[in-house]
PDB file of N, CA and C in Angstrom:
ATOM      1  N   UNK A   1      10.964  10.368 -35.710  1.00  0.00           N
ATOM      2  CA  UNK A   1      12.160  10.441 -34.885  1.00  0.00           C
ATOM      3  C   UNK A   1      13.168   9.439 -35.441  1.00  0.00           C
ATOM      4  N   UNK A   2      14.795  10.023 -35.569  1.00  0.00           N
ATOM      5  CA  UNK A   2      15.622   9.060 -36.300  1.00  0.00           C
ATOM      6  C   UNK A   2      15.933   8.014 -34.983  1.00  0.00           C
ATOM      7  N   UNK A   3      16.436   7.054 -35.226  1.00  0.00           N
ATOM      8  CA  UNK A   3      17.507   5.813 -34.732  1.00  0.00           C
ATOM      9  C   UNK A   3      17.976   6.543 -33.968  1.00  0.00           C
ATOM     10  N   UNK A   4      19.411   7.678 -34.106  1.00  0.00           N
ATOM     11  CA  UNK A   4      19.790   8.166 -33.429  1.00  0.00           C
ATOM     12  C   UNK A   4      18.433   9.184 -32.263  1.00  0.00           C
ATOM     13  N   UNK A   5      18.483   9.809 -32.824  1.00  0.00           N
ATOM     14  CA  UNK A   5      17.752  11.071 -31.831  1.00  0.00           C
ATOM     15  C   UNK A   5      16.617   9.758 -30.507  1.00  0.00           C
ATOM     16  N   UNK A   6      16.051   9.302 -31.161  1.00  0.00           N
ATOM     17  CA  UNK A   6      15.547   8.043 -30.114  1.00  0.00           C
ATOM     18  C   UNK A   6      16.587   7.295 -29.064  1.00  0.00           C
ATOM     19  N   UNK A   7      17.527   7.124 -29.408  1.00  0.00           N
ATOM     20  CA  UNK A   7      18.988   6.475 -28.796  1.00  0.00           C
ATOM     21  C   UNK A   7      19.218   7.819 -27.806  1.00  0.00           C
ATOM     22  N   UNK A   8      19.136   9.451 -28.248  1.00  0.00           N
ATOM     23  CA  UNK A   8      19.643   9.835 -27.223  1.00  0.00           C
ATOM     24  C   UNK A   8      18.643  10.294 -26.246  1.00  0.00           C
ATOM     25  N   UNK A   9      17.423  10.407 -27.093  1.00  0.00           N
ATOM     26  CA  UNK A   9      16.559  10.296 -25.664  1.00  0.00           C
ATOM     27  C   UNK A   9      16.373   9.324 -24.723  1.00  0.00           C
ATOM     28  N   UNK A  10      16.380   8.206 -25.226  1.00  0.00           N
ATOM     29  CA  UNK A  10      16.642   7.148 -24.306  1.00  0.00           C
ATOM     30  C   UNK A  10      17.642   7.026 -23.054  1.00  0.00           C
ATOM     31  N   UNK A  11      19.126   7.911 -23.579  1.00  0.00           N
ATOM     32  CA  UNK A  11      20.185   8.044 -22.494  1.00  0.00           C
ATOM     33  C   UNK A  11      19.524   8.740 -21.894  1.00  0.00           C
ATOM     34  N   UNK A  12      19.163   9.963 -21.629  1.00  0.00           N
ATOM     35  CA  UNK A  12      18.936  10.927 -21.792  1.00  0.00           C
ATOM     36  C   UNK A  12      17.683  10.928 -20.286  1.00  0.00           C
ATOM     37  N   UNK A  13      17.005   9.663 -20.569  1.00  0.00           N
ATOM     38  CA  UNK A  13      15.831   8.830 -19.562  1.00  0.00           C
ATOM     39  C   UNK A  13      16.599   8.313 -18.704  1.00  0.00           C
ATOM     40  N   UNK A  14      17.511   7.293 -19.263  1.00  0.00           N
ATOM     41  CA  UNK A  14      18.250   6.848 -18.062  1.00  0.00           C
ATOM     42  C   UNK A  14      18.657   7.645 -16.917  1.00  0.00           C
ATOM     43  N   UNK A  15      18.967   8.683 -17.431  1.00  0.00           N
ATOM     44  CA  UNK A  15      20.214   9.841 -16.402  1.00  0.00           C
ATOM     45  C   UNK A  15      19.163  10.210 -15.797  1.00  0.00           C
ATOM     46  N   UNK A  16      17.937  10.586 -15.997  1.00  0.00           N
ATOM     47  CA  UNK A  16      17.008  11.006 -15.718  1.00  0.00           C
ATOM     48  C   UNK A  16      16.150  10.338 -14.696  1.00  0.00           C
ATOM     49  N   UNK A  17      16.122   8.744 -14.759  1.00  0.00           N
ATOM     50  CA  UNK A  17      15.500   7.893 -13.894  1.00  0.00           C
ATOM     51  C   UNK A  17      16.885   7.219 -12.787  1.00  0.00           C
ATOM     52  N   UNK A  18      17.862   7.189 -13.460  1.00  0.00           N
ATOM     53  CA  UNK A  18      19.282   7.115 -12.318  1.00  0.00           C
ATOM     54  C   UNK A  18      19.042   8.147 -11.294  1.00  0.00           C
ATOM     55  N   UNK A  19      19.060   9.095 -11.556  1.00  0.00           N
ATOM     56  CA  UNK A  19      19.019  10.607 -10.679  1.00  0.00           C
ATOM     57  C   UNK A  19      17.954  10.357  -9.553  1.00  0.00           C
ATOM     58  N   UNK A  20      16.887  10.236 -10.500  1.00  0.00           N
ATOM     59  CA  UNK A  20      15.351  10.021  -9.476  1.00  0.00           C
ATOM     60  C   UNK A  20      15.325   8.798  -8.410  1.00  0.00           C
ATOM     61  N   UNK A  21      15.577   7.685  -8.823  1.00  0.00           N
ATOM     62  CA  UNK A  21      16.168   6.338  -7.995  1.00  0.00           C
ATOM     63  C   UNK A  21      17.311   5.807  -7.382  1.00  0.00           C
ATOM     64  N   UNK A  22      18.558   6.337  -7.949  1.00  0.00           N
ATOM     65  CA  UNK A  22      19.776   5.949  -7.703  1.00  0.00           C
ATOM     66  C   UNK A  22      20.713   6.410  -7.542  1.00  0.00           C
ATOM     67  N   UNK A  23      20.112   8.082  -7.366  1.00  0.00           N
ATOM     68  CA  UNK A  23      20.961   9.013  -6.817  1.00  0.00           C
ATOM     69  C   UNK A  23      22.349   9.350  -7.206  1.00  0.00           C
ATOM     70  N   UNK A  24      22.269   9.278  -8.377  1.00  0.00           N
ATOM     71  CA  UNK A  24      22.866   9.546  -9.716  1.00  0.00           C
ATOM     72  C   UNK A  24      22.972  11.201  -9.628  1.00  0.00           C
ATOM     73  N   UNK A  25      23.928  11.896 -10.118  1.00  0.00           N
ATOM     74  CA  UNK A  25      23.823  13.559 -10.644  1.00  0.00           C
ATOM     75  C   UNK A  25      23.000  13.706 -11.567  1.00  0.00           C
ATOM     76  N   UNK A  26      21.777  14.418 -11.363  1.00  0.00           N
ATOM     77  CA  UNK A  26      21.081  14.954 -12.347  1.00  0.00           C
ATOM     78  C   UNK A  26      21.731  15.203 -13.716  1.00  0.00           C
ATOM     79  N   UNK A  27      21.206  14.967 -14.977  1.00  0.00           N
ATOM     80  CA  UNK A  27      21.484  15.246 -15.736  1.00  0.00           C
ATOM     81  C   UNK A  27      21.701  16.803 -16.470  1.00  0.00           C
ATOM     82  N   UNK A  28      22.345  17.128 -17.064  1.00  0.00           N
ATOM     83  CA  UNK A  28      22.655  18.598 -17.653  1.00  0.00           C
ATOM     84  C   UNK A  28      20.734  18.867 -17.900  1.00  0.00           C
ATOM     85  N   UNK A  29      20.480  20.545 -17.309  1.00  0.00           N
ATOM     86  CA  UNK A  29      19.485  20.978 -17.704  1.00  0.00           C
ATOM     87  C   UNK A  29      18.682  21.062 -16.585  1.00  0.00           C
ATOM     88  N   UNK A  30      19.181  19.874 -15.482  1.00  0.00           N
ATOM     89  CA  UNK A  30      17.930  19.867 -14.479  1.00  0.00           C
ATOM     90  C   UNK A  30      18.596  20.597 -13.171  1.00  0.00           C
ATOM     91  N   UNK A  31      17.637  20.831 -12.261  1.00  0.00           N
ATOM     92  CA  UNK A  31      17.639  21.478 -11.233  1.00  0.00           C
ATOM     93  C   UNK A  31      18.154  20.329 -10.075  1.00  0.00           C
ATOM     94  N   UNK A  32      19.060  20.289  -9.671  1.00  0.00           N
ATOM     95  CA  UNK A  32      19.683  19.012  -8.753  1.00  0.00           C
ATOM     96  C   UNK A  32      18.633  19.429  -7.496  1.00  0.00           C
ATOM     97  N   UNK A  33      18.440  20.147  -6.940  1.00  0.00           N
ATOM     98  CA  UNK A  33      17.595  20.881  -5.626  1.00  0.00           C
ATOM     99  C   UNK A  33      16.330  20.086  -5.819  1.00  0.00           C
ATOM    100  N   UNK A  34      15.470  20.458  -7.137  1.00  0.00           N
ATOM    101  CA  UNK A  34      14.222  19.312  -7.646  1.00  0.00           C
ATOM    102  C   UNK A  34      14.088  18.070  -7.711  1.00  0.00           C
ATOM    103  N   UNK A  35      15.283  17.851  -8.407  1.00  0.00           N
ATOM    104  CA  UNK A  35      15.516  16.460  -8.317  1.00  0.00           C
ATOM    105  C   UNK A  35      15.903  15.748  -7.202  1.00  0.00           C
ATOM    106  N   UNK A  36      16.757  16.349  -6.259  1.00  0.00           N
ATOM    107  CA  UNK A  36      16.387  15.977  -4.835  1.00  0.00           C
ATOM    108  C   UNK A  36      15.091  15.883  -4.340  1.00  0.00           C
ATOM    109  N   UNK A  37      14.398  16.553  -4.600  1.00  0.00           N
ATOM    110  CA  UNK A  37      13.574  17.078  -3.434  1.00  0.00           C
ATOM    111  C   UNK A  37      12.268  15.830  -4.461  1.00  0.00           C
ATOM    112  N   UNK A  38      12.511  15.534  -5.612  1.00  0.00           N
ATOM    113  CA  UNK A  38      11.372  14.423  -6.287  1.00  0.00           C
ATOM    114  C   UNK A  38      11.347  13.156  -5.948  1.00  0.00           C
ATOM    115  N   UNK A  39      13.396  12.648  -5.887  1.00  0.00           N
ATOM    116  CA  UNK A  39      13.856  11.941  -5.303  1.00  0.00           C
ATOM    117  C   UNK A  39      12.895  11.366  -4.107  1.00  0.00           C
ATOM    118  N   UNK A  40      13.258  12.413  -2.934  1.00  0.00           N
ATOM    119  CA  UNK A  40      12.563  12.062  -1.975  1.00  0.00           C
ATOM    120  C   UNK A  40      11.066  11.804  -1.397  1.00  0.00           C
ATOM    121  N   UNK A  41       9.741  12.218  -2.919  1.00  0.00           N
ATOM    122  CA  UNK A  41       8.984  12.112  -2.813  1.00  0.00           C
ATOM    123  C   UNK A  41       8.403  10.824  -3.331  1.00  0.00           C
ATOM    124  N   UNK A  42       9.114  10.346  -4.289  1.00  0.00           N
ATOM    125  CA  UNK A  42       9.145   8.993  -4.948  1.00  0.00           C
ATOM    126  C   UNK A  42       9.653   7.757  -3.697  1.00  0.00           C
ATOM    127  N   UNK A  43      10.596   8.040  -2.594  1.00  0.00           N
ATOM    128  CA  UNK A  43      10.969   7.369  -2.135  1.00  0.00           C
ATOM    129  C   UNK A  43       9.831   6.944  -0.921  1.00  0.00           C
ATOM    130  N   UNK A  44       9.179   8.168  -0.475  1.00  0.00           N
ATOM    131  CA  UNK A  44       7.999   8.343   0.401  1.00  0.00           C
ATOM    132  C   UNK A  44       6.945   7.382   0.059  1.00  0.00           C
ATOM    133  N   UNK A  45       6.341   7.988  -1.329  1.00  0.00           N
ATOM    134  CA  UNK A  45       5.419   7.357  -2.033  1.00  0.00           C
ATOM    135  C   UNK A  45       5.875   5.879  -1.677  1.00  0.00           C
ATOM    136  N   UNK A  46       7.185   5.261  -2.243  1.00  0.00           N
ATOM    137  CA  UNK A  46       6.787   3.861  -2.527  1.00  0.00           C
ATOM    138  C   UNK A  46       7.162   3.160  -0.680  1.00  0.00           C
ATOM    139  N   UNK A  47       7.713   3.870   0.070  1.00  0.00           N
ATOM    140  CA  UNK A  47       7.777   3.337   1.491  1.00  0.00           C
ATOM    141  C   UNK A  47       5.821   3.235   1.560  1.00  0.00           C
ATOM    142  N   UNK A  48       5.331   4.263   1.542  1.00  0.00           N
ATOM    143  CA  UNK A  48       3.523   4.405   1.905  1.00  0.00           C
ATOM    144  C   UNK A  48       3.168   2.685   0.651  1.00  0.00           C
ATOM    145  N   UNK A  49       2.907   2.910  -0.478  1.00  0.00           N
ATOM    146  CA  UNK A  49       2.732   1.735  -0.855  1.00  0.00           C
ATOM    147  C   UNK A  49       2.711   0.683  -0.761  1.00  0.00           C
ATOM    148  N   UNK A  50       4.136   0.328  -0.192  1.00  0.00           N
ATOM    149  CA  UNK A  50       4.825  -1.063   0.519  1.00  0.00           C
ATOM    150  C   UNK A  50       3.865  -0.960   1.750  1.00  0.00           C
ATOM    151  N   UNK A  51       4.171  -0.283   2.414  1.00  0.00           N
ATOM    152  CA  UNK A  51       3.141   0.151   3.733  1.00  0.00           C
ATOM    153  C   UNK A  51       1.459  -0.227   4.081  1.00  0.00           C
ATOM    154  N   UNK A  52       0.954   0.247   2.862  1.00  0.00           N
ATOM    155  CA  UNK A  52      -0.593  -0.380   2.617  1.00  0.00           C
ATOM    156  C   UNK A  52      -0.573  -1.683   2.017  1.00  0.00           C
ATOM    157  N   UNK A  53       0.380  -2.220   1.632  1.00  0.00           N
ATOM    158  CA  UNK A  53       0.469  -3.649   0.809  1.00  0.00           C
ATOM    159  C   UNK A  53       0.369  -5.137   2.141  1.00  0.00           C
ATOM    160  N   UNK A  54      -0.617  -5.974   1.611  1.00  0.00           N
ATOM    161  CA  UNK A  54      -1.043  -6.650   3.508  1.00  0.00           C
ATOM    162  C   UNK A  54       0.065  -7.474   3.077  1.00  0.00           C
ATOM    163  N   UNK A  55       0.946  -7.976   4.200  1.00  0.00           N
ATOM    164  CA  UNK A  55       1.681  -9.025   3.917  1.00  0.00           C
ATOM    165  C   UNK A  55       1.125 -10.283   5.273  1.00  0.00           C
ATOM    166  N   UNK A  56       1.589 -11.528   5.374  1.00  0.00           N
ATOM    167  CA  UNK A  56       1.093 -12.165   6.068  1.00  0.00           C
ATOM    168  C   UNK A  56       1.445 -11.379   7.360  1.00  0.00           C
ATOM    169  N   UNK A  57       0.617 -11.945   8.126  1.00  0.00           N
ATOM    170  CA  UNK A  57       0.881 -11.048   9.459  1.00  0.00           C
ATOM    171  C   UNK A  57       2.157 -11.368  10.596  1.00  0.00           C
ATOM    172  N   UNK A  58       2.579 -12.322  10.424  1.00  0.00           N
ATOM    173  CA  UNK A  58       3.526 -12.672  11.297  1.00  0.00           C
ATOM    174  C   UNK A  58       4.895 -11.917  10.930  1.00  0.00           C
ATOM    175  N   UNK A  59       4.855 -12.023   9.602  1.00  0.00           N
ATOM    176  CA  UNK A  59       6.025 -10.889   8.891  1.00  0.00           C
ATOM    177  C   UNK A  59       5.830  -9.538   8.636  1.00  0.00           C
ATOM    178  N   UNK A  60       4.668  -9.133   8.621  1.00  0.00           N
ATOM    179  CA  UNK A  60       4.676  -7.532   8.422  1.00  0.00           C
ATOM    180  C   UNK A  60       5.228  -6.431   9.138  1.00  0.00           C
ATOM    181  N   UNK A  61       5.504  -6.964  10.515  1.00  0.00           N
ATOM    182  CA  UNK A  61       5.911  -6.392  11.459  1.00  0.00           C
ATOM    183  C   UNK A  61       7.508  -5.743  11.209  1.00  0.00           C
ATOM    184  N   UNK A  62       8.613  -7.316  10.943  1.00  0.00           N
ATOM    185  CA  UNK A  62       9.958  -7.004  10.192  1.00  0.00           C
ATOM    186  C   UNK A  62       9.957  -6.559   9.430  1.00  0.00           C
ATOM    187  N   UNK A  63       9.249  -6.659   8.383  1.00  0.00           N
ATOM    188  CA  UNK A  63       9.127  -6.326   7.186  1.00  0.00           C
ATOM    189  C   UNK A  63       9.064  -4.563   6.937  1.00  0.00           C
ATOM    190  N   UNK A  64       8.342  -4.243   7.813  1.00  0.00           N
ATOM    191  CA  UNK A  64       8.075  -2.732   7.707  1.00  0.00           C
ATOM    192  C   UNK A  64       9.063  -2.225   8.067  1.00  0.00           C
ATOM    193  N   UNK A  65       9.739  -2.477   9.523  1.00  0.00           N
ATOM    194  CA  UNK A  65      11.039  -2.371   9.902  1.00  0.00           C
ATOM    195  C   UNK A  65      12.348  -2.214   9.001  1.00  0.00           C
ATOM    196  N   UNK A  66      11.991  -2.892   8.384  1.00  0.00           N
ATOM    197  CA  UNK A  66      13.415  -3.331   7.364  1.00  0.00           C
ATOM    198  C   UNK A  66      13.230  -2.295   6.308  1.00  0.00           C
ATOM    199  N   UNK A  67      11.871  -2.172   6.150  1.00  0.00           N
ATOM    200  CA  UNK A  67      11.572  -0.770   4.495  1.00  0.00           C
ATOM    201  C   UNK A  67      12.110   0.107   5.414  1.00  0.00           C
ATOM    202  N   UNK A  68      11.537   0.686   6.798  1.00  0.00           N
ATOM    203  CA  UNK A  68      11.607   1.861   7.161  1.00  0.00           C
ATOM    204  C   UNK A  68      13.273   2.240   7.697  1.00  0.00           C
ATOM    205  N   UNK A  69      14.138   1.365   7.772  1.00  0.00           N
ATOM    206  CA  UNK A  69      15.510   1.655   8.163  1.00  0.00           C
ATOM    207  C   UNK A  69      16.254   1.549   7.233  1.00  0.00           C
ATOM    208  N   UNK A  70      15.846   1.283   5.716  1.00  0.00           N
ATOM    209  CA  UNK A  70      16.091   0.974   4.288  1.00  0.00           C
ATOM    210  C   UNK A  70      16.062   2.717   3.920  1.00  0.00           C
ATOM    211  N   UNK A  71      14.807   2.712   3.985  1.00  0.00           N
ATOM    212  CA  UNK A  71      14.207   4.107   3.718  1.00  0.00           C
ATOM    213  C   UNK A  71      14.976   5.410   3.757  1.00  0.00           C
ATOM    214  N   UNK A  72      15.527   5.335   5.139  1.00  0.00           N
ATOM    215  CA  UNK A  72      16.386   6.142   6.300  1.00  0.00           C
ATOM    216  C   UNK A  72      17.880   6.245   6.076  1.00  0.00           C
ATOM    217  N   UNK A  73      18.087   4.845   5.486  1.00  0.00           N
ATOM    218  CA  UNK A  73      19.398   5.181   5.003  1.00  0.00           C
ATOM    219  C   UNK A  73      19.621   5.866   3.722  1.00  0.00           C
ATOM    220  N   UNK A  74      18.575   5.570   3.189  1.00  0.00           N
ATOM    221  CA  UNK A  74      18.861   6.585   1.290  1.00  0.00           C
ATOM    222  C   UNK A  74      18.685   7.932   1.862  1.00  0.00           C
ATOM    223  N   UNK A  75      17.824   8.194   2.667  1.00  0.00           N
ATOM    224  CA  UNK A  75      17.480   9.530   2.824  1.00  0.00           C
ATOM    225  C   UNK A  75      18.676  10.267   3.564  1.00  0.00           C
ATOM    226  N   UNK A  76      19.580   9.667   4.606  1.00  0.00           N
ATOM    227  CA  UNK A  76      20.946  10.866   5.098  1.00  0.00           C
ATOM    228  C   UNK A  76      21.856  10.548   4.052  1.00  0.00           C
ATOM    229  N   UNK A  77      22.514  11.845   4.254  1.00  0.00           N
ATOM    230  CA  UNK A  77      23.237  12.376   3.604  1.00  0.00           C
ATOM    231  C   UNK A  77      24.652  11.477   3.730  1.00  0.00           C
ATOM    232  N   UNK A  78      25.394  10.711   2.377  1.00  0.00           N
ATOM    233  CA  UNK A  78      26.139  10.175   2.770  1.00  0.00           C
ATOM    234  C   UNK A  78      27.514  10.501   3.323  1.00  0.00           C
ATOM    235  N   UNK A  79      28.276   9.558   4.600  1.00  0.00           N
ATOM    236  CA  UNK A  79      29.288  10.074   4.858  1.00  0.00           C
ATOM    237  C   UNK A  79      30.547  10.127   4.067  1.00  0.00           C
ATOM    238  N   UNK A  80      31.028  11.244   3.868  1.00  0.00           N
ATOM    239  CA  UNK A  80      32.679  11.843   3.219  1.00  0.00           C
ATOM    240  C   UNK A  80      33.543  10.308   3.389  1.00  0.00           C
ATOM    241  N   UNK A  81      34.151  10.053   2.198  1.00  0.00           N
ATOM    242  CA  UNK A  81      35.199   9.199   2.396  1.00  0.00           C
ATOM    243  C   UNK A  81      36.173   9.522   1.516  1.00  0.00           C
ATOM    244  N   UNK A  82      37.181   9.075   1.695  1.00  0.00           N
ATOM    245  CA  UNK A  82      38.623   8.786   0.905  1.00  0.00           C
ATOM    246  C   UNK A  82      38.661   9.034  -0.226  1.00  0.00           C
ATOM    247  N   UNK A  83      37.538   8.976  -1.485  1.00  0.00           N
ATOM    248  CA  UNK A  83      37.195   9.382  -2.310  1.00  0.00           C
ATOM    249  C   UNK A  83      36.999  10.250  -2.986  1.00  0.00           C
ATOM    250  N   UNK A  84      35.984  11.075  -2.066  1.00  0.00           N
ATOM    251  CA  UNK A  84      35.891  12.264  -1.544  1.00  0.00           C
ATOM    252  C   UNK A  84      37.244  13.457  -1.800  1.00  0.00           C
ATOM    253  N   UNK A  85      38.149  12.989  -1.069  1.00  0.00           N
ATOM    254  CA  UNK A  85      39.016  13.576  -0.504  1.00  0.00           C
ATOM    255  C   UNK A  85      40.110  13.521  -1.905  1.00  0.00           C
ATOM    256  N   UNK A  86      39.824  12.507  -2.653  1.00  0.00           N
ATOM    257  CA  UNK A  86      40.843  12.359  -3.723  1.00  0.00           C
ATOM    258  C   UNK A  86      40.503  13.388  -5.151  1.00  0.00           C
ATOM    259  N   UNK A  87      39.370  13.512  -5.129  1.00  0.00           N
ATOM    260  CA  UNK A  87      38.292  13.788  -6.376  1.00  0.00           C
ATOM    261  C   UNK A  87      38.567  16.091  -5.813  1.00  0.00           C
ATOM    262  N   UNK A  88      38.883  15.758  -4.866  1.00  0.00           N
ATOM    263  CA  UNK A  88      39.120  17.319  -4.417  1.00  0.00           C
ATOM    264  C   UNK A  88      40.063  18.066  -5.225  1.00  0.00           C
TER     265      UNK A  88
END
């Protein structure tokens, strides 16, 4: 594999792991519907993880709280703004 062609797979990952985590536009090629819908299974997964992970007990309580209203906000749909409206 050349310098280049490695360089663009590498972008290529990024757009790819932006999309999956950071809710980024899928990159050309992919299915945005999938990638939603992986999105949200990755996000599950690591809420459950955090979830089984013991933390001291006096904090686990907030703590879960705070993943699970964390969680909740990536997952709705964000609200329309000004932006929005310009990009139209």
């Amino acid at each position: 594999m050349s310098d280049a062609e490695r360089a663009a797979l590498g972008a290529a990952q990024e757009r790819l792991l932006a999309a999956l985590v950071g809710g980024a536009e899928p990159p050309p090629g992919f299915d945005p519907e999938r990638i939603r819908i992986q999105a949200q299974a990755l996000l599950a997964k690591h809420a459950r993880v955090h979830a089984e992970t013991p933390a001291p007990a006096p904090r686990r309580a907030r703590l879960l709280a705070f993943r699970a209203g964390r969680a909740a906000r990536k997952l709705r749909p964000a609200e329309p703004s000004a932006a929005d409206g310009d990009a139209r």
